[in-house]
N, C-alpha and C. Protein backbone atom coordinates (compact mmCIF):
# COMPACT_ATOMS: atom_id res chain seq x y z
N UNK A 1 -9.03 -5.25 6.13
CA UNK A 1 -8.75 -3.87 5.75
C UNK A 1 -8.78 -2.96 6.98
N UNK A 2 -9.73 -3.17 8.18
CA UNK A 2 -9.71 -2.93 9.16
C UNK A 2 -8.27 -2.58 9.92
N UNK A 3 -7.52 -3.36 9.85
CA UNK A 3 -6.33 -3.64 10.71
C UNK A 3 -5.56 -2.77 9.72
N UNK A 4 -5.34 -2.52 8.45
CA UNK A 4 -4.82 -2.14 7.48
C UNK A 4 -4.82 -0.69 7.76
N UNK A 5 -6.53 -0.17 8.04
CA UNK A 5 -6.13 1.27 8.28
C UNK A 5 -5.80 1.38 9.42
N UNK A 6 -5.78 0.60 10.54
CA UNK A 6 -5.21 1.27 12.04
C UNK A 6 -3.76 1.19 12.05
N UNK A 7 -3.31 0.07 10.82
CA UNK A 7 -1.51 0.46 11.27
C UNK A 7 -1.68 2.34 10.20
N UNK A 8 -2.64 2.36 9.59
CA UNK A 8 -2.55 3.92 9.04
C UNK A 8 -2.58 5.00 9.86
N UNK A 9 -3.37 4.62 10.75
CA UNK A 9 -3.47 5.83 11.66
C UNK A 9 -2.38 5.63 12.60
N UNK A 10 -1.65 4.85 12.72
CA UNK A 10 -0.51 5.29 13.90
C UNK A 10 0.39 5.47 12.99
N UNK A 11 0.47 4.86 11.51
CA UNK A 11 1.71 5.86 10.48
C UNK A 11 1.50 7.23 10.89
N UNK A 12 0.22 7.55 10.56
CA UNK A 12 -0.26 9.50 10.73
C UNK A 12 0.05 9.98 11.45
N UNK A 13 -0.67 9.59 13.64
CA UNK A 13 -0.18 9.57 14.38
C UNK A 13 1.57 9.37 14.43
N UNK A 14 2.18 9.36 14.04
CA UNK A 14 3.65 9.38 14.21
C UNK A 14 3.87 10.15 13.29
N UNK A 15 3.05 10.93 12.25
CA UNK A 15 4.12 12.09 10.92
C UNK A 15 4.09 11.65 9.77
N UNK A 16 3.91 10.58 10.03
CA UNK A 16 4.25 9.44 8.27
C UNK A 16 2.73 9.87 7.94
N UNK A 17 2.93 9.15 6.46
CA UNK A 17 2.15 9.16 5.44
C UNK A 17 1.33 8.07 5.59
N UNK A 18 -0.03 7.91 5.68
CA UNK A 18 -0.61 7.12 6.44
C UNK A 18 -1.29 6.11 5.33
N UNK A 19 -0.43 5.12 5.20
CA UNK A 19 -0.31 3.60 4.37
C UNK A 19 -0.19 2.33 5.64
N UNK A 20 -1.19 1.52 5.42
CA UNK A 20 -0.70 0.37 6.16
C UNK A 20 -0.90 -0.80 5.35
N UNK A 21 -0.42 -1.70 5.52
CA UNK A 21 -0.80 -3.15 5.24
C UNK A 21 -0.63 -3.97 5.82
N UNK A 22 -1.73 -5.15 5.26
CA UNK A 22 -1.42 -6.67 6.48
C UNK A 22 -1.24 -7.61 4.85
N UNK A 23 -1.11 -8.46 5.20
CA UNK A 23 -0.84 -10.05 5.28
C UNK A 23 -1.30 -10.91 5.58
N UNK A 24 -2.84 -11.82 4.59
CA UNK A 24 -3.48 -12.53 5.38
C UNK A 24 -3.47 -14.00 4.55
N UNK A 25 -3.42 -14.74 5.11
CA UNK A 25 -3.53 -16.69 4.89
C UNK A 25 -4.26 -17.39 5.84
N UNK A 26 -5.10 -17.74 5.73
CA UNK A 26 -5.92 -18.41 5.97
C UNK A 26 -6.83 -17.98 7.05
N UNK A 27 -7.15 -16.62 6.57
CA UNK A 27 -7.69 -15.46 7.34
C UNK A 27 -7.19 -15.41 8.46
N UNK A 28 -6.06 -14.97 8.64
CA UNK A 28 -5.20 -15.08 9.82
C UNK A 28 -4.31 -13.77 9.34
N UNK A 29 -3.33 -12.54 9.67
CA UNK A 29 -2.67 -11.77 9.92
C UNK A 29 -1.30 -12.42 10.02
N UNK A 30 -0.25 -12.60 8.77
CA UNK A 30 1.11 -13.06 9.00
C UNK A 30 1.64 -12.42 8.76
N UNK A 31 1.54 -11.17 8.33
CA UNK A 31 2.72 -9.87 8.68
C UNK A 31 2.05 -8.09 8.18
N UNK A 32 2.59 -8.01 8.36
CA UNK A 32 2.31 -6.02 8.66
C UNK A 32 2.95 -5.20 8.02
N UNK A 33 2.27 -3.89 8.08
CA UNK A 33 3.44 -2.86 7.61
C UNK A 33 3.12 -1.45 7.95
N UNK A 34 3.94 -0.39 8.10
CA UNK A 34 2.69 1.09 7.76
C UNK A 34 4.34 1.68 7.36
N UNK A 35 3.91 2.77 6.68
CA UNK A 35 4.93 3.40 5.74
C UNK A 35 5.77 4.77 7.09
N UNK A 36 6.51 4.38 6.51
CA UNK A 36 8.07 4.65 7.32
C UNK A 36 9.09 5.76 6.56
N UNK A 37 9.48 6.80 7.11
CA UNK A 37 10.51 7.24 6.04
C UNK A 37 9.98 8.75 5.31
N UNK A 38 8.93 9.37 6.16
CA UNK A 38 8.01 10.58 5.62
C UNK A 38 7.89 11.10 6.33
N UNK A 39 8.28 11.14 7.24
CA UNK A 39 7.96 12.52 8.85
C UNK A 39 9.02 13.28 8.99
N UNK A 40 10.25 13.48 8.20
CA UNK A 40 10.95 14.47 8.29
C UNK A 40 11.20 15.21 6.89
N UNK A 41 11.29 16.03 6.82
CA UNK A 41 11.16 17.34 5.28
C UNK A 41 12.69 16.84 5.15
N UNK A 42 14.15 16.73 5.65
CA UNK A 42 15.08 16.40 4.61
C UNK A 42 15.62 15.11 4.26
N UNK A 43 14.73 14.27 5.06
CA UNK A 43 15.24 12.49 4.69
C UNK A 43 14.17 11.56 4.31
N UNK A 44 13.42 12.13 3.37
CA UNK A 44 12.83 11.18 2.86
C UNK A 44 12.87 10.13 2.22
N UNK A 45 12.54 9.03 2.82
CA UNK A 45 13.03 7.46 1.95
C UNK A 45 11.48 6.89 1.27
N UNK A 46 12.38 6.78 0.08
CA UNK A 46 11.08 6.23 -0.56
C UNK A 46 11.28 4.51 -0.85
N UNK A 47 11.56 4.15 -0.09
CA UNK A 47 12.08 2.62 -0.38
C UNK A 47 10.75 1.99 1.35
N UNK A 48 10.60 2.42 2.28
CA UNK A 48 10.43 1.92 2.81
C UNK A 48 8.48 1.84 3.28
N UNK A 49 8.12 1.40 1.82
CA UNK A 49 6.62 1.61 1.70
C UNK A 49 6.08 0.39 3.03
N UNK A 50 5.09 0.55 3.14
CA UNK A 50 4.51 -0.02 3.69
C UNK A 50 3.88 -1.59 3.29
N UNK A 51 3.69 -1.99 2.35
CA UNK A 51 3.69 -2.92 1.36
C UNK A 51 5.53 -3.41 1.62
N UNK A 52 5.89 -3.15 1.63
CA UNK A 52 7.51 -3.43 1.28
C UNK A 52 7.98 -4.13 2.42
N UNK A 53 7.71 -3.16 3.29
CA UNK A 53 7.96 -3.72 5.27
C UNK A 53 7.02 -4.85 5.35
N UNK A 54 5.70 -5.22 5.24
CA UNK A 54 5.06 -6.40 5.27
C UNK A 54 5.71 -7.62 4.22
N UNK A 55 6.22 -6.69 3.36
CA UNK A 55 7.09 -8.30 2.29
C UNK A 55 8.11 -8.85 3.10
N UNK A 56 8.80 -7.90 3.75
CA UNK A 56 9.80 -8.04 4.26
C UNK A 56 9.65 -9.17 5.49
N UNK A 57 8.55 -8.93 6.18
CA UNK A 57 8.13 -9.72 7.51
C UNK A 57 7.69 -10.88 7.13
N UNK A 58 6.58 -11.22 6.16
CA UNK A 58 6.85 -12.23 5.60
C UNK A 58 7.68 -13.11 4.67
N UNK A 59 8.69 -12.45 4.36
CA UNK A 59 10.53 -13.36 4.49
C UNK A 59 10.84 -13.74 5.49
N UNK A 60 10.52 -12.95 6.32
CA UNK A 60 11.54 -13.69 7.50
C UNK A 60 10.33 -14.68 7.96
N UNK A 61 9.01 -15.27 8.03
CA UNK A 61 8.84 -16.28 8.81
C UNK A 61 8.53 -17.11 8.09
N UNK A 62 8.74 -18.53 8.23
CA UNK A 62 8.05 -19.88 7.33
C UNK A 62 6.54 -19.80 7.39
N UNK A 63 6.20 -19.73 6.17
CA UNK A 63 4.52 -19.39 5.76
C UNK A 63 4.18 -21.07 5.48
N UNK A 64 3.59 -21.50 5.58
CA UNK A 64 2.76 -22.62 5.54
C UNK A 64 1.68 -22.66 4.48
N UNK A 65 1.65 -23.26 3.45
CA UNK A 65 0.42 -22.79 2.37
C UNK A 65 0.87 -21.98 1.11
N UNK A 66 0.01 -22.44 0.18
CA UNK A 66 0.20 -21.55 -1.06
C UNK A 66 0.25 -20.05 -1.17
N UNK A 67 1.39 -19.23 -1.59
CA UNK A 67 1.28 -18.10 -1.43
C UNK A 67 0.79 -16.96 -2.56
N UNK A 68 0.17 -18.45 -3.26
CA UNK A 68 -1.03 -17.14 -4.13
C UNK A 68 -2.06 -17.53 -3.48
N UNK A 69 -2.89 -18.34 -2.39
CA UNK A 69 -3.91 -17.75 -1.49
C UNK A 69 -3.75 -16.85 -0.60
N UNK A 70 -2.80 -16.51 -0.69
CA UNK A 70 -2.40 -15.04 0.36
C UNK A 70 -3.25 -14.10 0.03
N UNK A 71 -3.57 -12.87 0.36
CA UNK A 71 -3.83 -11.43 0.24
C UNK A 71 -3.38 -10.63 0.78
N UNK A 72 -3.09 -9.90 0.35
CA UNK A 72 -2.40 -8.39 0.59
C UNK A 72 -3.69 -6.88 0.77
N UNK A 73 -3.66 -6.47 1.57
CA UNK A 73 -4.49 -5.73 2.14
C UNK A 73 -4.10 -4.48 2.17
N UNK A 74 -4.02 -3.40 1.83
CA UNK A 74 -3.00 -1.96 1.93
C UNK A 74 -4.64 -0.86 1.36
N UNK A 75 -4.25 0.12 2.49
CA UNK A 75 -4.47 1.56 2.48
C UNK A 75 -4.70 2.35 1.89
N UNK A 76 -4.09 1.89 0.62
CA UNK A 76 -3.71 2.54 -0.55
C UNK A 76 -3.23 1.81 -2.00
N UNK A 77 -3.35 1.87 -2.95
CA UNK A 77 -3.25 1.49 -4.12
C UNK A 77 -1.68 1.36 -4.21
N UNK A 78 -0.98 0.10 -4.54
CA UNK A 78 0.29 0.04 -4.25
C UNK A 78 0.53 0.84 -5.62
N UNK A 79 2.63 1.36 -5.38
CA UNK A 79 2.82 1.94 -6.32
C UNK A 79 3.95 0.72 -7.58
N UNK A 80 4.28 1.17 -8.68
CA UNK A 80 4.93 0.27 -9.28
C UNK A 80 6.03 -0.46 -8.19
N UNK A 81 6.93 0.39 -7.79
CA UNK A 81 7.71 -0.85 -6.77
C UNK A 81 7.15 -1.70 -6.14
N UNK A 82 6.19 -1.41 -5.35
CA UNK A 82 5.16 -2.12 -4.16
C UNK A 82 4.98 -3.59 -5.22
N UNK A 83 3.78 -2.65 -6.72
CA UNK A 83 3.34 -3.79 -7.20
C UNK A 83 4.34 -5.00 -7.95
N UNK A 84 5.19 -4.62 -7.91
CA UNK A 84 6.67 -5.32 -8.71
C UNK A 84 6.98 -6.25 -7.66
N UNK A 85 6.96 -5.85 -6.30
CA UNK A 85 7.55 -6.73 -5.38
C UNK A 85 6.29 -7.85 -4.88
N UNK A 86 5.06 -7.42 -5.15
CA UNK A 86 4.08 -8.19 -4.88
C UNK A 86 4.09 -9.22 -5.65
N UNK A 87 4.35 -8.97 -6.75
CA UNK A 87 4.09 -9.94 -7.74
C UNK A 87 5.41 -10.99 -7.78
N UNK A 88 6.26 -10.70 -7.45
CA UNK A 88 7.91 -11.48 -7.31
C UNK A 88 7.60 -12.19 -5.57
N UNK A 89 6.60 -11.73 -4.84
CA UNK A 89 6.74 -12.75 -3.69
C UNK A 89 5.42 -14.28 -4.12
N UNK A 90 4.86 -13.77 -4.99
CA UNK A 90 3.55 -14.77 -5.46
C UNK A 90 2.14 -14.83 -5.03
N UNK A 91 2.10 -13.78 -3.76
CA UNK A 91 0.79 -12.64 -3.59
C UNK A 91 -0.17 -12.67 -4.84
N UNK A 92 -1.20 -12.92 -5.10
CA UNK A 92 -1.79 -13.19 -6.50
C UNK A 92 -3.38 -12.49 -6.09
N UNK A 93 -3.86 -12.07 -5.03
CA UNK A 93 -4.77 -11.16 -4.71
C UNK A 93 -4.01 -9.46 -3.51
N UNK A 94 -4.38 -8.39 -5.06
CA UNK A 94 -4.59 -7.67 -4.03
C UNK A 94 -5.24 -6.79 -3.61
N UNK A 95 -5.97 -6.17 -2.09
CA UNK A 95 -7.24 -5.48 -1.51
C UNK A 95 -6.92 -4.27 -1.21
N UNK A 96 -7.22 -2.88 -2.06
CA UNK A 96 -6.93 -1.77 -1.62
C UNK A 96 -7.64 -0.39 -1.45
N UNK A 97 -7.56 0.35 -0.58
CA UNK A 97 -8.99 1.08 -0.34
C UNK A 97 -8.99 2.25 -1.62
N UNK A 98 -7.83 3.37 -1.41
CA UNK A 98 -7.97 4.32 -1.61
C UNK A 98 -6.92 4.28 -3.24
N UNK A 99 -7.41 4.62 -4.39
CA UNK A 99 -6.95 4.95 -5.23
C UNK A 99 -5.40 5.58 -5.46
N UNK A 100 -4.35 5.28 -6.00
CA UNK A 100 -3.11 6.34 -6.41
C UNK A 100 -3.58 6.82 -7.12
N UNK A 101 -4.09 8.32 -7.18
CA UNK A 101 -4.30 9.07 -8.63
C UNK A 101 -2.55 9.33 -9.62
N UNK A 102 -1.64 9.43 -8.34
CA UNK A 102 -0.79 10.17 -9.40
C UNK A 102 0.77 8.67 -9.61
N UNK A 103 0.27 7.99 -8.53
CA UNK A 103 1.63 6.58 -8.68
C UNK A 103 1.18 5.15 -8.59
N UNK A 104 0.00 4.71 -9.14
CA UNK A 104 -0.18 3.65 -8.86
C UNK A 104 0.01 2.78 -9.76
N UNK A 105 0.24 1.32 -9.43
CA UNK A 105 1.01 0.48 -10.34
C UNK A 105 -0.11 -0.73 -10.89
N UNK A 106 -1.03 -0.76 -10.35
CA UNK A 106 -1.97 -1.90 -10.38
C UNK A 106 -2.49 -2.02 -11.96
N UNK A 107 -2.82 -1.19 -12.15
CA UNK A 107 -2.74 -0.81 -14.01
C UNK A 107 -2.07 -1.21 -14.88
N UNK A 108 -0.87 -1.81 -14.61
CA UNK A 108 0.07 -2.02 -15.59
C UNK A 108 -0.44 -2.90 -16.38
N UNK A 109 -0.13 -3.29 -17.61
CA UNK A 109 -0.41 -4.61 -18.49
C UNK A 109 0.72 -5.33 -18.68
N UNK A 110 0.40 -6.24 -18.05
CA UNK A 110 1.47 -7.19 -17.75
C UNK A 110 1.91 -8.05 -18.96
N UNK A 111 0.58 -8.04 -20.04
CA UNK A 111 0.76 -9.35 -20.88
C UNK A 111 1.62 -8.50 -22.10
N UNK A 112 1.94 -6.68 -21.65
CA UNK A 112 2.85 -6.13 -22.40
C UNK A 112 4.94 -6.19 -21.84
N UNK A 113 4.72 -7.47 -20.84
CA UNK A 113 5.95 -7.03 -19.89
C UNK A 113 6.78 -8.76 -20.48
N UNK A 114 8.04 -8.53 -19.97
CA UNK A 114 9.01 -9.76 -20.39
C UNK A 114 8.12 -11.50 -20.05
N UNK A 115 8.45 -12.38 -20.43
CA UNK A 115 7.84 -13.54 -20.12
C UNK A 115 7.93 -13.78 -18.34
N UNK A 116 8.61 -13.39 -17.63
CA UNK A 116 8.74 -13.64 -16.48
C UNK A 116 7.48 -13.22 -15.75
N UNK A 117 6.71 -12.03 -16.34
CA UNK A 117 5.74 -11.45 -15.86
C UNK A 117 3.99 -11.36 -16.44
N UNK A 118 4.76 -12.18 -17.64
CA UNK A 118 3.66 -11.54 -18.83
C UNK A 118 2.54 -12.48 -18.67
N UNK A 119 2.58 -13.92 -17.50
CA UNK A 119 2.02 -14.59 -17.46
C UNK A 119 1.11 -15.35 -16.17
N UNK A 120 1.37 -14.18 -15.25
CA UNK A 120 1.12 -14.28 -13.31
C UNK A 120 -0.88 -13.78 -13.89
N UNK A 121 -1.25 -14.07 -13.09
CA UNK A 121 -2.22 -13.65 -13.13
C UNK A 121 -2.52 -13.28 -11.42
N UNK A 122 -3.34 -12.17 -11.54
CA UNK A 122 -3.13 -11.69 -10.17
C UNK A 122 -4.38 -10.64 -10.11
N UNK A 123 -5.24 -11.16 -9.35
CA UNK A 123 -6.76 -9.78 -8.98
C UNK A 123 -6.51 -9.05 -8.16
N UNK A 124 -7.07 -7.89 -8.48
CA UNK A 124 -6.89 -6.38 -7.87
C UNK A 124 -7.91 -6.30 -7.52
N UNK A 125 -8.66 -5.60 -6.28
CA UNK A 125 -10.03 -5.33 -5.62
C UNK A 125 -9.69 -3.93 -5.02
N UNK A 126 -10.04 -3.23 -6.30
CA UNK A 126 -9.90 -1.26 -5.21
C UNK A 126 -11.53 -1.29 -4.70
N UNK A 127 -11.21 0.13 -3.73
CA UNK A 127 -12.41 0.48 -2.93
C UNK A 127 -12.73 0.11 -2.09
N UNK A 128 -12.22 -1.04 -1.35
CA UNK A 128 -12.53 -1.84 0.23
C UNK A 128 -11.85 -0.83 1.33
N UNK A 129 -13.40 0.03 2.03
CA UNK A 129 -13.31 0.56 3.13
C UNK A 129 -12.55 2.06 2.35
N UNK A 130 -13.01 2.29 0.89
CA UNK A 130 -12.44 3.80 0.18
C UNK A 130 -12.46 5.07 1.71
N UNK A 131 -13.90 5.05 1.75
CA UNK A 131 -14.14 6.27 2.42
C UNK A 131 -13.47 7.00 4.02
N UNK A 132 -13.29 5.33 4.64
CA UNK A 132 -12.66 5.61 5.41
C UNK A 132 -10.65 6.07 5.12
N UNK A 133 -10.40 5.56 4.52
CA UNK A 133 -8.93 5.28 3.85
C UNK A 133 -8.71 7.13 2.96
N UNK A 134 -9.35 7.46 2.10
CA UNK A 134 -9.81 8.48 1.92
C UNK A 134 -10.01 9.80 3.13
N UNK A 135 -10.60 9.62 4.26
CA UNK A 135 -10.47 10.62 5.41
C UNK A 135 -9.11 10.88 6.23
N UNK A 136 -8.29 9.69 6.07
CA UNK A 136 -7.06 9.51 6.77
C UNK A 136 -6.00 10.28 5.82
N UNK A 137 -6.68 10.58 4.50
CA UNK A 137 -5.21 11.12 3.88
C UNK A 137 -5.53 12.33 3.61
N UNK A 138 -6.91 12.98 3.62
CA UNK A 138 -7.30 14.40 3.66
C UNK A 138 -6.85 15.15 4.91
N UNK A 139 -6.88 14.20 6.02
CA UNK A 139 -6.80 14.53 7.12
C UNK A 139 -4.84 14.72 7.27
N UNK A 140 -4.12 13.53 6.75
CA UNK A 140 -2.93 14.12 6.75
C UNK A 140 -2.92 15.64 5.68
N UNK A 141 -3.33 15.22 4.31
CA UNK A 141 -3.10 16.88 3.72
C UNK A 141 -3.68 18.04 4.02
N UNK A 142 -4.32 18.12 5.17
CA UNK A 142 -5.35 19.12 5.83
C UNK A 142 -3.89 19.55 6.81
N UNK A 143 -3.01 19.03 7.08
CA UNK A 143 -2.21 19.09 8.25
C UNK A 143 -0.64 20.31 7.65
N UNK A 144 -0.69 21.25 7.87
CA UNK A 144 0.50 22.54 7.19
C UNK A 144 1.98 21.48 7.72
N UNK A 145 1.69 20.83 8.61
CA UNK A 145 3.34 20.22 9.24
C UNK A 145 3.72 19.02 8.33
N UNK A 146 2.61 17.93 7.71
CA UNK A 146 3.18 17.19 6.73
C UNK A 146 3.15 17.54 5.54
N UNK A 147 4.58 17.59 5.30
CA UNK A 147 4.90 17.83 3.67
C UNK A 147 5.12 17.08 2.58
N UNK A 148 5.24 15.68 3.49
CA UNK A 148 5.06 15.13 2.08
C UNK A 148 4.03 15.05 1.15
N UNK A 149 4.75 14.67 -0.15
CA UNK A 149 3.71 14.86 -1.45
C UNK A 149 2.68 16.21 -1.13
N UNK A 150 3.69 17.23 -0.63
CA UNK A 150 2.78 18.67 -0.14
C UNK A 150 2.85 19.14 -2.20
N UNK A 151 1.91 19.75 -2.29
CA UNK A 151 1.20 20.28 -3.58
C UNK A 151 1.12 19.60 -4.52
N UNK A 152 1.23 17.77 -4.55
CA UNK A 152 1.65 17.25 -5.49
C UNK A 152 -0.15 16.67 -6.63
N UNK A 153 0.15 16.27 -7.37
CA UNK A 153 -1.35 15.62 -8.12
C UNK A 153 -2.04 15.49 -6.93
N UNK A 154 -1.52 13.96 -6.34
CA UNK A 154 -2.51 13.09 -5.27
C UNK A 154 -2.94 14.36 -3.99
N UNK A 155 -2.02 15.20 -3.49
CA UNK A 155 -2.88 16.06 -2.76
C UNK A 155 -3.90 16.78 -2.92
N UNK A 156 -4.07 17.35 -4.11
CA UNK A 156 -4.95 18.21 -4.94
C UNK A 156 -5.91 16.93 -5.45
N UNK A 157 -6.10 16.30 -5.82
CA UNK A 157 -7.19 15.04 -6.00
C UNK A 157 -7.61 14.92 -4.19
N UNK A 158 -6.95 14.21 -3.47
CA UNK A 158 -7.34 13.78 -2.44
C UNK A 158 -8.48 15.15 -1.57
N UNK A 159 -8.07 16.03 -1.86
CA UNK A 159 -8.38 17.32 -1.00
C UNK A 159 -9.80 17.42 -1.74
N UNK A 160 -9.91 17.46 -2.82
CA UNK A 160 -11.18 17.76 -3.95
C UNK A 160 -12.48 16.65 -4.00
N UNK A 161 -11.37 15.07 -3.10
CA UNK A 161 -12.97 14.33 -3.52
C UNK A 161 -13.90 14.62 -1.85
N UNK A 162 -15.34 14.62 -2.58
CA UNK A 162 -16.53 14.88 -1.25
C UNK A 162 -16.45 13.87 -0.07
C-alpha cells in the first residue's frame, strides 16, 4: 500500500487526482498505475483510472501464477468500472485505503448480477494505511487550483473527516 500511495503523491504532485495502484504476485510489484486525465478543468477523462492503467500493464506482460493470488492495492476504493474490470481480469483480492463515499463499487452484490458474475468470489480489505490515503485527498481538496470532483459528495465528506 506503501508504493500505492507514492504513485498518489506524484498523481497530486502533477494536478491529478491522487489514486495509485500496484499489482502484487508473489509479493513482488507486476504493474502500476496513478490516475491520469484530471489536471485540466476542460478534458477530463474518466476512463483512465488508475486501477485501469495497472490492468492495462498487466496485459501486456506474461504473469506467471494464478491470478486470483494476485492483489490489487489502490488508494482508494475502486469505482464500479475499476471494480468490473477487476473482476473480468481474475484479481480475487482487493486492498484499499480510503473509502468512495460517493462512487464506489466494492458493495455491489454480485450474487444479484448475471451468472457470469454471480459466482467469483472475491475479498475486499478497506482501511489499509486509511489515514495516510485520507491526508493526500484533503490535501488535494484543500488546493482552489484542483477542480476536480470540486463541491462534489466525496469533497465535502473527505474535508469533514478528523
Amino acid at each position: 500500500m506503501k508504493k500505492a500511495l507514492d504513485l498518489a503523491k506524484t498523481a497530486m504532485d502533477a494536478g491529478e487526482f491522487p489514486v495509485g495502484c500496484v499489482i502484487v504476485n508473489e509479493n513482488k510489484i507486476i504493474a502500476s498505475g496513478l490516475r491520469a486525465g484530471t489536471a485540466h478543468k476542460n478534458s477530463t477523462n474518466e476512463i483512465d483510472h488508475a486501477e485501469i492503467l495497472a490492468l492495462r500493464q498487466l496485459s501486456s506482460i506474461k504473469m506467471n501464477g494464478d491470478p486470483s493470488k494476485t492483489v490489487l492495492f489502490c488508494t482508494m476504493e475502486p469505482c464500479l468500472m475499476c471494480f468490473g474490470a477487476i473482476l473480468l481480469s481474475g484479481i480475487r483480492t482487493i486492498v484499499y485505503a480510503y473509502e468512495d463515499a460517493m462512487g464506489g463499487g466494492t458493495h455491489v452484490d454480485l450474487s444479484e448480477l448475471s451468472p457470469f458474475y454471480k459466482d467469483i468470489q472475491i475479498k475486499v480489505i478497506p482501511h489499509i494505511l486509511r489515514e495516510e490515503s485520507l491526508n493526500l485527498f484533503q490535501t488535494y481538496f484543500s488546493n482552489p487550483e484542483n477542480t476536480y470532483w470540486k463541491g462534489s459528495l466525496l469533497e465535502q465528506y473527505t474535508l469533514n473527516q478528523k
